[in-house]
PDB file of N, CA and C in Angstrom:
ATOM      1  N   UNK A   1      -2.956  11.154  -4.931  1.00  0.00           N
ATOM      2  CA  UNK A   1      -2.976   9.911  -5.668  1.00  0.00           C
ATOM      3  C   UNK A   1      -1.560   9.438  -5.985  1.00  0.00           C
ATOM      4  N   UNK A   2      -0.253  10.106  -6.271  1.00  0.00           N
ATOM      5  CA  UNK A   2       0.300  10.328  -6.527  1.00  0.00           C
ATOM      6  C   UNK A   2       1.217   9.579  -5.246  1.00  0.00           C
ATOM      7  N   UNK A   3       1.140   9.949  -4.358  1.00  0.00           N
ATOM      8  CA  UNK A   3       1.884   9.413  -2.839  1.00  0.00           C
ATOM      9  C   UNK A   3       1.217   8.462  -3.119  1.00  0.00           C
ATOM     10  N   UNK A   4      -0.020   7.389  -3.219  1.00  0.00           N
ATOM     11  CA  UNK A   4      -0.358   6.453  -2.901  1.00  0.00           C
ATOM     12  C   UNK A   4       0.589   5.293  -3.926  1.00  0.00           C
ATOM     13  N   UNK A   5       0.669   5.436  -5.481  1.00  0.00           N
ATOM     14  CA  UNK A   5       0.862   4.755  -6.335  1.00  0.00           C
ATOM     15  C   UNK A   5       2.410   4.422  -5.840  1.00  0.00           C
ATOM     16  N   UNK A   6       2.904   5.824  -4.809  1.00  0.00           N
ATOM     17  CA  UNK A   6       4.567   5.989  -5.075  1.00  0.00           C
ATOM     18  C   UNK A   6       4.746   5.204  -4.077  1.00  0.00           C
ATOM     19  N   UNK A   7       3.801   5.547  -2.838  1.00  0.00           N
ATOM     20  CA  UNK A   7       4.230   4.047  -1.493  1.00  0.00           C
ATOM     21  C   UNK A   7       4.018   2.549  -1.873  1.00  0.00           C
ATOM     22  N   UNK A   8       3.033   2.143  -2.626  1.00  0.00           N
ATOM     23  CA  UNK A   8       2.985   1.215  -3.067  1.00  0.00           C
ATOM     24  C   UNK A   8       3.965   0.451  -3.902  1.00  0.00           C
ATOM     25  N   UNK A   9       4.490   1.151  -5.246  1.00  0.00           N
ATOM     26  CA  UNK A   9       5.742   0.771  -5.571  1.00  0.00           C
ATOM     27  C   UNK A   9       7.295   1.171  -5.053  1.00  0.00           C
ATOM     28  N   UNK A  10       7.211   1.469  -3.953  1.00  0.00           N
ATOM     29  CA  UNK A  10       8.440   1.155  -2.864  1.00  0.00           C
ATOM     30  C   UNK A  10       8.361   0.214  -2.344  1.00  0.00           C
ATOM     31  N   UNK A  11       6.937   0.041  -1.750  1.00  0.00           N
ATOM     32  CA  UNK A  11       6.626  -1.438  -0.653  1.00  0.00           C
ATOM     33  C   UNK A  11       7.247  -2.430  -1.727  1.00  0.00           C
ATOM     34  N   UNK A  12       6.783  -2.333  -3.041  1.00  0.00           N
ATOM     35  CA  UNK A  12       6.689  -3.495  -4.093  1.00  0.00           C
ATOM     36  C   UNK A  12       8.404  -3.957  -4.034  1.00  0.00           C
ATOM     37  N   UNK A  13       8.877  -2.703  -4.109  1.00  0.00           N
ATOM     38  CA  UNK A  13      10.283  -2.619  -4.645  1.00  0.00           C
ATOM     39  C   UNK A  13      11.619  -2.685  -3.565  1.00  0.00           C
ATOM     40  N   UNK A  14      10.613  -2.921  -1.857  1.00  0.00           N
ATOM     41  CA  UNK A  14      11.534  -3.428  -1.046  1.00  0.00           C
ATOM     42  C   UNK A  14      12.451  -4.707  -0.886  1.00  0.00           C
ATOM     43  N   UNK A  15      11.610  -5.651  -1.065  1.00  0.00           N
ATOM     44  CA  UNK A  15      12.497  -6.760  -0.799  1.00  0.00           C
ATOM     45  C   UNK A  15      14.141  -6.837  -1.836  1.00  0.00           C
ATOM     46  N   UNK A  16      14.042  -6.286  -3.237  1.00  0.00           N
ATOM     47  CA  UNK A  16      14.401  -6.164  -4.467  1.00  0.00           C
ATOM     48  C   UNK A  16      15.454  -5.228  -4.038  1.00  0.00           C
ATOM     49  N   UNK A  17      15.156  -4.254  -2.976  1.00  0.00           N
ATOM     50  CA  UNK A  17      16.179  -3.380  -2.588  1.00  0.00           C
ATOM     51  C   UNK A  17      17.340  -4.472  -1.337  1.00  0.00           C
ATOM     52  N   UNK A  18      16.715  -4.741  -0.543  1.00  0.00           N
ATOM     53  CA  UNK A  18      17.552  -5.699   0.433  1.00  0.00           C
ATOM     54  C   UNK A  18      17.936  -6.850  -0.228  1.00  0.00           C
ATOM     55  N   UNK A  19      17.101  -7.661  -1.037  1.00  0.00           N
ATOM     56  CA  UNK A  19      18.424  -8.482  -2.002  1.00  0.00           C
ATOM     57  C   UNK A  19      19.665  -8.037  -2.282  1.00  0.00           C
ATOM     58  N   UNK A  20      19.417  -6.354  -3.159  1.00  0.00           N
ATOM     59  CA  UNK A  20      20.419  -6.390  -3.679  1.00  0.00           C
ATOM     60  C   UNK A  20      21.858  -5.898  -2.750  1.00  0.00           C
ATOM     61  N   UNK A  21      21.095  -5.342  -1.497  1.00  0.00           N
ATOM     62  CA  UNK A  21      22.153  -4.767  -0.461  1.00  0.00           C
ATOM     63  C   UNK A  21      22.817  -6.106   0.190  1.00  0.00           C
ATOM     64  N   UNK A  22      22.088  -7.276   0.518  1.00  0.00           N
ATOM     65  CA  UNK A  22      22.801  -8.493   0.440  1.00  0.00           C
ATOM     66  C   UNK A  22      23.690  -9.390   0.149  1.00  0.00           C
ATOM     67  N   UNK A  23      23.211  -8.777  -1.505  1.00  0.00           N
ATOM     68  CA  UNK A  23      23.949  -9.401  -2.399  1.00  0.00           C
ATOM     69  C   UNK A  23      25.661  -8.438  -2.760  1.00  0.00           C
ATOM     70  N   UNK A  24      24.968  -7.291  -2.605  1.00  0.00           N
ATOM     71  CA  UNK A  24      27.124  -6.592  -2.441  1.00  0.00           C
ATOM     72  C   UNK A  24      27.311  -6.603  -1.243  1.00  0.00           C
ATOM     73  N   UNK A  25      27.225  -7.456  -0.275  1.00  0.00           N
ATOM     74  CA  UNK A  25      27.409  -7.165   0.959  1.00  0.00           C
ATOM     75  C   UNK A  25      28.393  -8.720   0.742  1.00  0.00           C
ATOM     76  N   UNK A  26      27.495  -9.639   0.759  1.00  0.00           N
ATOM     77  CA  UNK A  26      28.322 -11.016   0.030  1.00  0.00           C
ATOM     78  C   UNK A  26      29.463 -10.716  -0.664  1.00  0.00           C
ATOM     79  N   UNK A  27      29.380  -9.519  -1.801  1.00  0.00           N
ATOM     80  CA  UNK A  27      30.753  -9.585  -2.804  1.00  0.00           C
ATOM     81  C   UNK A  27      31.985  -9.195  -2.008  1.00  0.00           C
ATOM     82  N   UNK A  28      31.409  -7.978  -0.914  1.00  0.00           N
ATOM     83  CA  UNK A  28      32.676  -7.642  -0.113  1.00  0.00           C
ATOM     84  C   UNK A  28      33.655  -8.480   0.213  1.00  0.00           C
ATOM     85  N   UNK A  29      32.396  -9.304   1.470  1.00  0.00           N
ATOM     86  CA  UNK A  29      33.168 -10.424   1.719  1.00  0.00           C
ATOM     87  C   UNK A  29      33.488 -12.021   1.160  1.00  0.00           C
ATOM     88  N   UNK A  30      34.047 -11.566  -0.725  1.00  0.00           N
ATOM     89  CA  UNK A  30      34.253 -12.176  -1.201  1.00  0.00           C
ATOM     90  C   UNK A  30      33.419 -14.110  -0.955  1.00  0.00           C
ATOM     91  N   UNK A  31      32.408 -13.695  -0.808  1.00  0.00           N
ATOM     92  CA  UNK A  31      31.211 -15.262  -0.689  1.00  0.00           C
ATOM     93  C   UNK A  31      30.446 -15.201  -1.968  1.00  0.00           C
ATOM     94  N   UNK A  32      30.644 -15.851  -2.553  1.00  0.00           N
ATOM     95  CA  UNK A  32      29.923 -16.149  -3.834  1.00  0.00           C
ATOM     96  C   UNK A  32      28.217 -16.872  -3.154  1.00  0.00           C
ATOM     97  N   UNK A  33      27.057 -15.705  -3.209  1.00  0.00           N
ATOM     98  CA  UNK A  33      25.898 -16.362  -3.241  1.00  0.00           C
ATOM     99  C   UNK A  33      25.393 -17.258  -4.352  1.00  0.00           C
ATOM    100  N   UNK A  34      24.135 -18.010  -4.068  1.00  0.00           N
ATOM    101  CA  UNK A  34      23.559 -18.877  -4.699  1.00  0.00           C
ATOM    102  C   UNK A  34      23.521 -18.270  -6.440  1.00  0.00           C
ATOM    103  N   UNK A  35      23.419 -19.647  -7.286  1.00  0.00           N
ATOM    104  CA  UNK A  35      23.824 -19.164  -8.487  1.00  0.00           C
ATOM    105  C   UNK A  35      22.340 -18.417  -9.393  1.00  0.00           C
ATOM    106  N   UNK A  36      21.572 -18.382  -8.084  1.00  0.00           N
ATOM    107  CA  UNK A  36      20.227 -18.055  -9.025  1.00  0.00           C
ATOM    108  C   UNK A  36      19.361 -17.194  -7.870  1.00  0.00           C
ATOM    109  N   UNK A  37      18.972 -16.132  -8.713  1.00  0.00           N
ATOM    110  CA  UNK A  37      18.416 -15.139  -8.029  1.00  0.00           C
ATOM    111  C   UNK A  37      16.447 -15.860  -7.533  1.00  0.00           C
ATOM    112  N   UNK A  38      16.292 -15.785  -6.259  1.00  0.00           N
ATOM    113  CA  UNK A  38      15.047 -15.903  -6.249  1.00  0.00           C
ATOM    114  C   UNK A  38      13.812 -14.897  -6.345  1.00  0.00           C
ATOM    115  N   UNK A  39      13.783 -14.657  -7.680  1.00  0.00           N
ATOM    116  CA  UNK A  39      12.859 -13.826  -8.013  1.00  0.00           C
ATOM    117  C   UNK A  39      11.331 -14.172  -7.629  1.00  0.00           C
ATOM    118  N   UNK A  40      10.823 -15.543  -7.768  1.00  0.00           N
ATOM    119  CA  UNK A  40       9.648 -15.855  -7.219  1.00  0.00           C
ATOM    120  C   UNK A  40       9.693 -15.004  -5.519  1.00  0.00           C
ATOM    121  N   UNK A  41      10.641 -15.871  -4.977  1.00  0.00           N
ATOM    122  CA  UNK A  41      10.047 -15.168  -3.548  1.00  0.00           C
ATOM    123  C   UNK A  41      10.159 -13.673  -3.516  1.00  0.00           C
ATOM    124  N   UNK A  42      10.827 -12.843  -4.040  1.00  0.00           N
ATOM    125  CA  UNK A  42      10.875 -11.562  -4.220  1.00  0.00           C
ATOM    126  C   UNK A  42       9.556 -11.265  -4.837  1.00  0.00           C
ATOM    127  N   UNK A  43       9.369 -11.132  -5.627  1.00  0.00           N
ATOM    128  CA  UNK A  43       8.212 -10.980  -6.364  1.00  0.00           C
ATOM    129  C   UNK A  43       6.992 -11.565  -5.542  1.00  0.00           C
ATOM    130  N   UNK A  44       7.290 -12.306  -4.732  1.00  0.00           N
ATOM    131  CA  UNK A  44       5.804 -12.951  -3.802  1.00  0.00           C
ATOM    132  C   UNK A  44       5.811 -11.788  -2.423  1.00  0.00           C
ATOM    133  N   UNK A  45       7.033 -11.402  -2.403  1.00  0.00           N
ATOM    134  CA  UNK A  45       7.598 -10.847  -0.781  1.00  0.00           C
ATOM    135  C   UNK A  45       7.105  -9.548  -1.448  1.00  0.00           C
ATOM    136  N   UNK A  46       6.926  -8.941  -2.475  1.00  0.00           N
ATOM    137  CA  UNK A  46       6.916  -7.355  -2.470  1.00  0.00           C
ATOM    138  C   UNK A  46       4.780  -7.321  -2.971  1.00  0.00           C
ATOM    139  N   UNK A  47       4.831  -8.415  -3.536  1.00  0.00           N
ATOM    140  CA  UNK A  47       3.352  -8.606  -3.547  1.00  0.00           C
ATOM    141  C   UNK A  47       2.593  -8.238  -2.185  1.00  0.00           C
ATOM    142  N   UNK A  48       2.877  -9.339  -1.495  1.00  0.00           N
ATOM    143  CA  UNK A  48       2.480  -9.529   0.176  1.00  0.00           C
ATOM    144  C   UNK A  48       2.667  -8.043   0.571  1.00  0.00           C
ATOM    145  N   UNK A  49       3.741  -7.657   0.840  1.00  0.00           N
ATOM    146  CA  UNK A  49       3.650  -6.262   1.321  1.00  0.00           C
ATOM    147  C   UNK A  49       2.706  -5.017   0.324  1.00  0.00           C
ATOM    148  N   UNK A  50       2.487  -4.940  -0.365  1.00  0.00           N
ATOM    149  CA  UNK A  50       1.120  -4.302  -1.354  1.00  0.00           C
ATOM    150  C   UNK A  50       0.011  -4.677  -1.077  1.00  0.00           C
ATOM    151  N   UNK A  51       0.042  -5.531  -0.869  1.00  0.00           N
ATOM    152  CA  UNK A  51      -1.710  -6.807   0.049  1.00  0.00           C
ATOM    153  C   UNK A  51      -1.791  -5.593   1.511  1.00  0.00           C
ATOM    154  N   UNK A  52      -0.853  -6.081   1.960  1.00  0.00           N
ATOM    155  CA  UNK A  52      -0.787  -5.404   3.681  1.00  0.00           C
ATOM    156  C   UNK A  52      -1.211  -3.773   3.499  1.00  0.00           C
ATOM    157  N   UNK A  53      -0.288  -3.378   2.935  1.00  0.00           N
ATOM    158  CA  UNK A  53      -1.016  -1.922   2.648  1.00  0.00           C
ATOM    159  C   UNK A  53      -2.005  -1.697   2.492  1.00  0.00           C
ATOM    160  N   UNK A  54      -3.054  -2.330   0.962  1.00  0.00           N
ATOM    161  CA  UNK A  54      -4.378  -2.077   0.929  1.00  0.00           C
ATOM    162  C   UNK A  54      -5.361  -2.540   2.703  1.00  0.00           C
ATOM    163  N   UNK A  55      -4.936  -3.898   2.478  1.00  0.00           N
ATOM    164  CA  UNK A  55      -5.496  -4.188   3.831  1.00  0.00           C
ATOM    165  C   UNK A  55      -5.422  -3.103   5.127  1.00  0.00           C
ATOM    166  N   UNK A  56      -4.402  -2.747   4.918  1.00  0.00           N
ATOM    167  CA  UNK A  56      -3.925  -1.225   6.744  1.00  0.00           C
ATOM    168  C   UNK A  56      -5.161  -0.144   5.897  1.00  0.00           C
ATOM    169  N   UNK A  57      -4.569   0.444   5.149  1.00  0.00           N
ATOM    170  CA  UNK A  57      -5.296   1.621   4.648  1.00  0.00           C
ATOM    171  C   UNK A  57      -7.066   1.195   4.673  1.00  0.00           C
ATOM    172  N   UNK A  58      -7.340  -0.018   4.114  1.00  0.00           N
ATOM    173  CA  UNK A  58      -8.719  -0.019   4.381  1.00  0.00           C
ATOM    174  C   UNK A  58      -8.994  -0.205   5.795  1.00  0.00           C
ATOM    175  N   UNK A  59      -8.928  -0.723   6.581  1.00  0.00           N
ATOM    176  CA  UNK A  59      -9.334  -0.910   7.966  1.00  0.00           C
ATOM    177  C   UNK A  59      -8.480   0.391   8.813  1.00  0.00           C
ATOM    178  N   UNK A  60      -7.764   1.770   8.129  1.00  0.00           N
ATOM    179  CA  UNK A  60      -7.414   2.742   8.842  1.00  0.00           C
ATOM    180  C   UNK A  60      -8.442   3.809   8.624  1.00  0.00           C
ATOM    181  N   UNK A  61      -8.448   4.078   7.129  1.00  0.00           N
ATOM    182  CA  UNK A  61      -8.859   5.331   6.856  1.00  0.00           C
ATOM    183  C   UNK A  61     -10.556   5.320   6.055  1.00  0.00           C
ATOM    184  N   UNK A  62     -10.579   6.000   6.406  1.00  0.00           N
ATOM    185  CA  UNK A  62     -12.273   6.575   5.718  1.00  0.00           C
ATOM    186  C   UNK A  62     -13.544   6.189   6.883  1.00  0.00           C
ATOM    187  N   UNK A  63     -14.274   6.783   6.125  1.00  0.00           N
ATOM    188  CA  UNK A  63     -15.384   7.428   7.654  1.00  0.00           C
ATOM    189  C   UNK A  63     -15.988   6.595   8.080  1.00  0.00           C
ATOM    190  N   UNK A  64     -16.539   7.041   9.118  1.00  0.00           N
ATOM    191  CA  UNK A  64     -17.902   5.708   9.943  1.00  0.00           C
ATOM    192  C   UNK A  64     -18.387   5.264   8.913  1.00  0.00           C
ATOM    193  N   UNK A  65     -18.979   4.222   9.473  1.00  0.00           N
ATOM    194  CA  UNK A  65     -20.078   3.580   8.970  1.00  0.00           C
ATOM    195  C   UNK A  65     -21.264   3.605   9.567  1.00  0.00           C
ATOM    196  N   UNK A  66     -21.100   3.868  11.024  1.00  0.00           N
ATOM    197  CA  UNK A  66     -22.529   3.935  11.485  1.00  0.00           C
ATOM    198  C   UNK A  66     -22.734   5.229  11.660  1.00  0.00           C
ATOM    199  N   UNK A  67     -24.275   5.590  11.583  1.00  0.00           N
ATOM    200  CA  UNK A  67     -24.651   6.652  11.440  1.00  0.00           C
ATOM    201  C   UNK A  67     -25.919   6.228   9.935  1.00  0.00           C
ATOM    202  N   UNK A  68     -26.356   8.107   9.665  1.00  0.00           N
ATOM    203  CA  UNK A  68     -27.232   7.644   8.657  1.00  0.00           C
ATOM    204  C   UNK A  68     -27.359   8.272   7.274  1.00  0.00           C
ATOM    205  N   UNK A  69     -27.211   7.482   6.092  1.00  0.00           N
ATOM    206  CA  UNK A  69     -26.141   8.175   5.283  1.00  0.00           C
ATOM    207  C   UNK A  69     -27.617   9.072   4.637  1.00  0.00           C
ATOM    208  N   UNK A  70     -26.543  10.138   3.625  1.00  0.00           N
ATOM    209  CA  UNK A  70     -27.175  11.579   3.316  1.00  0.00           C
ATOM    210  C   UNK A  70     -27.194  11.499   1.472  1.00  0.00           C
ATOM    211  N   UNK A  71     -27.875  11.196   0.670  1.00  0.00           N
ATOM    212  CA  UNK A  71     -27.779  10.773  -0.370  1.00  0.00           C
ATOM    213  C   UNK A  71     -27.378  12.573  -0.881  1.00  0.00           C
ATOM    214  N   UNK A  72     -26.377  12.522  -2.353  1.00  0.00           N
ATOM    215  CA  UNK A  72     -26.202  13.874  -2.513  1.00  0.00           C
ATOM    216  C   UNK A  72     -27.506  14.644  -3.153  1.00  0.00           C
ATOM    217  N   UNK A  73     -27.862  15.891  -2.956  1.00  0.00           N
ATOM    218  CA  UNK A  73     -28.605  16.727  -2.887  1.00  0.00           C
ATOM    219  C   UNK A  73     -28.554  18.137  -2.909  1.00  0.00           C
ATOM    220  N   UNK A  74     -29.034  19.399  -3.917  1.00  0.00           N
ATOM    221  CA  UNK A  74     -28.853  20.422  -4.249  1.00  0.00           C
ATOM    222  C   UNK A  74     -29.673  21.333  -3.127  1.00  0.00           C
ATOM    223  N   UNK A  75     -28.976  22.192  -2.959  1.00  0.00           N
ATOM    224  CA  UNK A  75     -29.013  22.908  -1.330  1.00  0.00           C
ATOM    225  C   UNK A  75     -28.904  24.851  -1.737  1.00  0.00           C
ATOM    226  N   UNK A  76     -29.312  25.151  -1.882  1.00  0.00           N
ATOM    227  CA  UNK A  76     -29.442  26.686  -1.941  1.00  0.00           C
ATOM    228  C   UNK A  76     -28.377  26.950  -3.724  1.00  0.00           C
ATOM    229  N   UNK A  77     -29.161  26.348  -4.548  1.00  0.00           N
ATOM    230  CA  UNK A  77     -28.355  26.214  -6.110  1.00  0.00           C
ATOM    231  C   UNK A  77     -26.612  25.513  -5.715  1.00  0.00           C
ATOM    232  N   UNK A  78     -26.334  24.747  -4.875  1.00  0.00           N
ATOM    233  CA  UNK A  78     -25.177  23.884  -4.672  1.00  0.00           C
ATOM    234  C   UNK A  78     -25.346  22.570  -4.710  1.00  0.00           C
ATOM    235  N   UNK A  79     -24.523  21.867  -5.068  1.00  0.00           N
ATOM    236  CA  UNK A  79     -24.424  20.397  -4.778  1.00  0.00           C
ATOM    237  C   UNK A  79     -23.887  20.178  -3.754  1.00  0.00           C
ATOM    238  N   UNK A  80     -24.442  19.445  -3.110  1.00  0.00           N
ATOM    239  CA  UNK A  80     -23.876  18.923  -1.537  1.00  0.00           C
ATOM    240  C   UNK A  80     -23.575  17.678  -1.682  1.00  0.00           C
ATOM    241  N   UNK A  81     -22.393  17.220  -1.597  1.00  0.00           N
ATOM    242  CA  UNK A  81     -22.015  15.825  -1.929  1.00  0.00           C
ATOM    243  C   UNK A  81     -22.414  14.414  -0.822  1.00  0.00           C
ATOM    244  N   UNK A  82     -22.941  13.162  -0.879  1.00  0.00           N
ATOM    245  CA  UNK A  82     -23.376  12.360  -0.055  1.00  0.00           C
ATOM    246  C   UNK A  82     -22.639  12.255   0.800  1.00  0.00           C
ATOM    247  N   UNK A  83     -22.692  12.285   2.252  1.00  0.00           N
ATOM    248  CA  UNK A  83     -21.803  11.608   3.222  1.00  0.00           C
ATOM    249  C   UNK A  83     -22.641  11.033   4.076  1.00  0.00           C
ATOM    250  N   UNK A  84     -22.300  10.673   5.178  1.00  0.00           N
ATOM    251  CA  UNK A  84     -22.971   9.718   7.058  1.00  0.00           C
ATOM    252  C   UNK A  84     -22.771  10.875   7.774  1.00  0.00           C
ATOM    253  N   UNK A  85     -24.020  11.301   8.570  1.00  0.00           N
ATOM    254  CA  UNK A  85     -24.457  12.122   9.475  1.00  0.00           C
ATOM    255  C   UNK A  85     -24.520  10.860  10.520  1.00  0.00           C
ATOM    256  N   UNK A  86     -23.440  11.255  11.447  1.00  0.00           N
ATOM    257  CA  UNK A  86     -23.432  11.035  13.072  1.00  0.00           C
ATOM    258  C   UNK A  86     -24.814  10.567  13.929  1.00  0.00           C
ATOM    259  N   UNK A  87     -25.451   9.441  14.434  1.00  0.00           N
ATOM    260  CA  UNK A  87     -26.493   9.587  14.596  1.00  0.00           C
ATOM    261  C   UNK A  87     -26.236  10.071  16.582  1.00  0.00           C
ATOM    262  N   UNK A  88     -26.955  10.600  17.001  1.00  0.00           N
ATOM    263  CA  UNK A  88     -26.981  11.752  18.131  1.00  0.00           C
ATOM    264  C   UNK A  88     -27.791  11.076  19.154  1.00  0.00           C
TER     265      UNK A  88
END
């Protein structure tokens, strides 16, 4: 859970990172950037990439769907937790 929350606020916290590598990259070469930080599009740009993630991860990971699902059920004094049995 822990990796998930932490990729997510990197994705969040990318664009925020390349601003700011931009922005001392400008000071080097003594160019004074714009007098106002665009936080909207940052904040829209690290959104969007958090969107994309949920979106990849749902259409990557977790099981079939087809097949025929197994409601959970106690099995020799165990709980057997619900899953989709493969249909054959």
């Amino acid at each position: 859970m822990i990796r998930l929350i932490l990729t997510r606020t990197l994705l969040f916290a990318l664009p925020f990172a390349l601003y700011g590598a931009w922005f001392a990259l400008m000071r080097l070469r003594a160019k004074t950037p714009g007098p106002h930080t665009p936080w909207t599009v940052l904040i829209v740009a690290g959104l969007a990439l958090v969107a994309a993630s949920f979106i990849y991860v749902g259409l990557t990971e977790g099981e079939s769907i087809s097949g025929v699902y197994v409601a959970p059920h106690v099995e020799n004094g165990k709980i057997v937790p619900g899953h989709v049995e493969k249909v054959r």
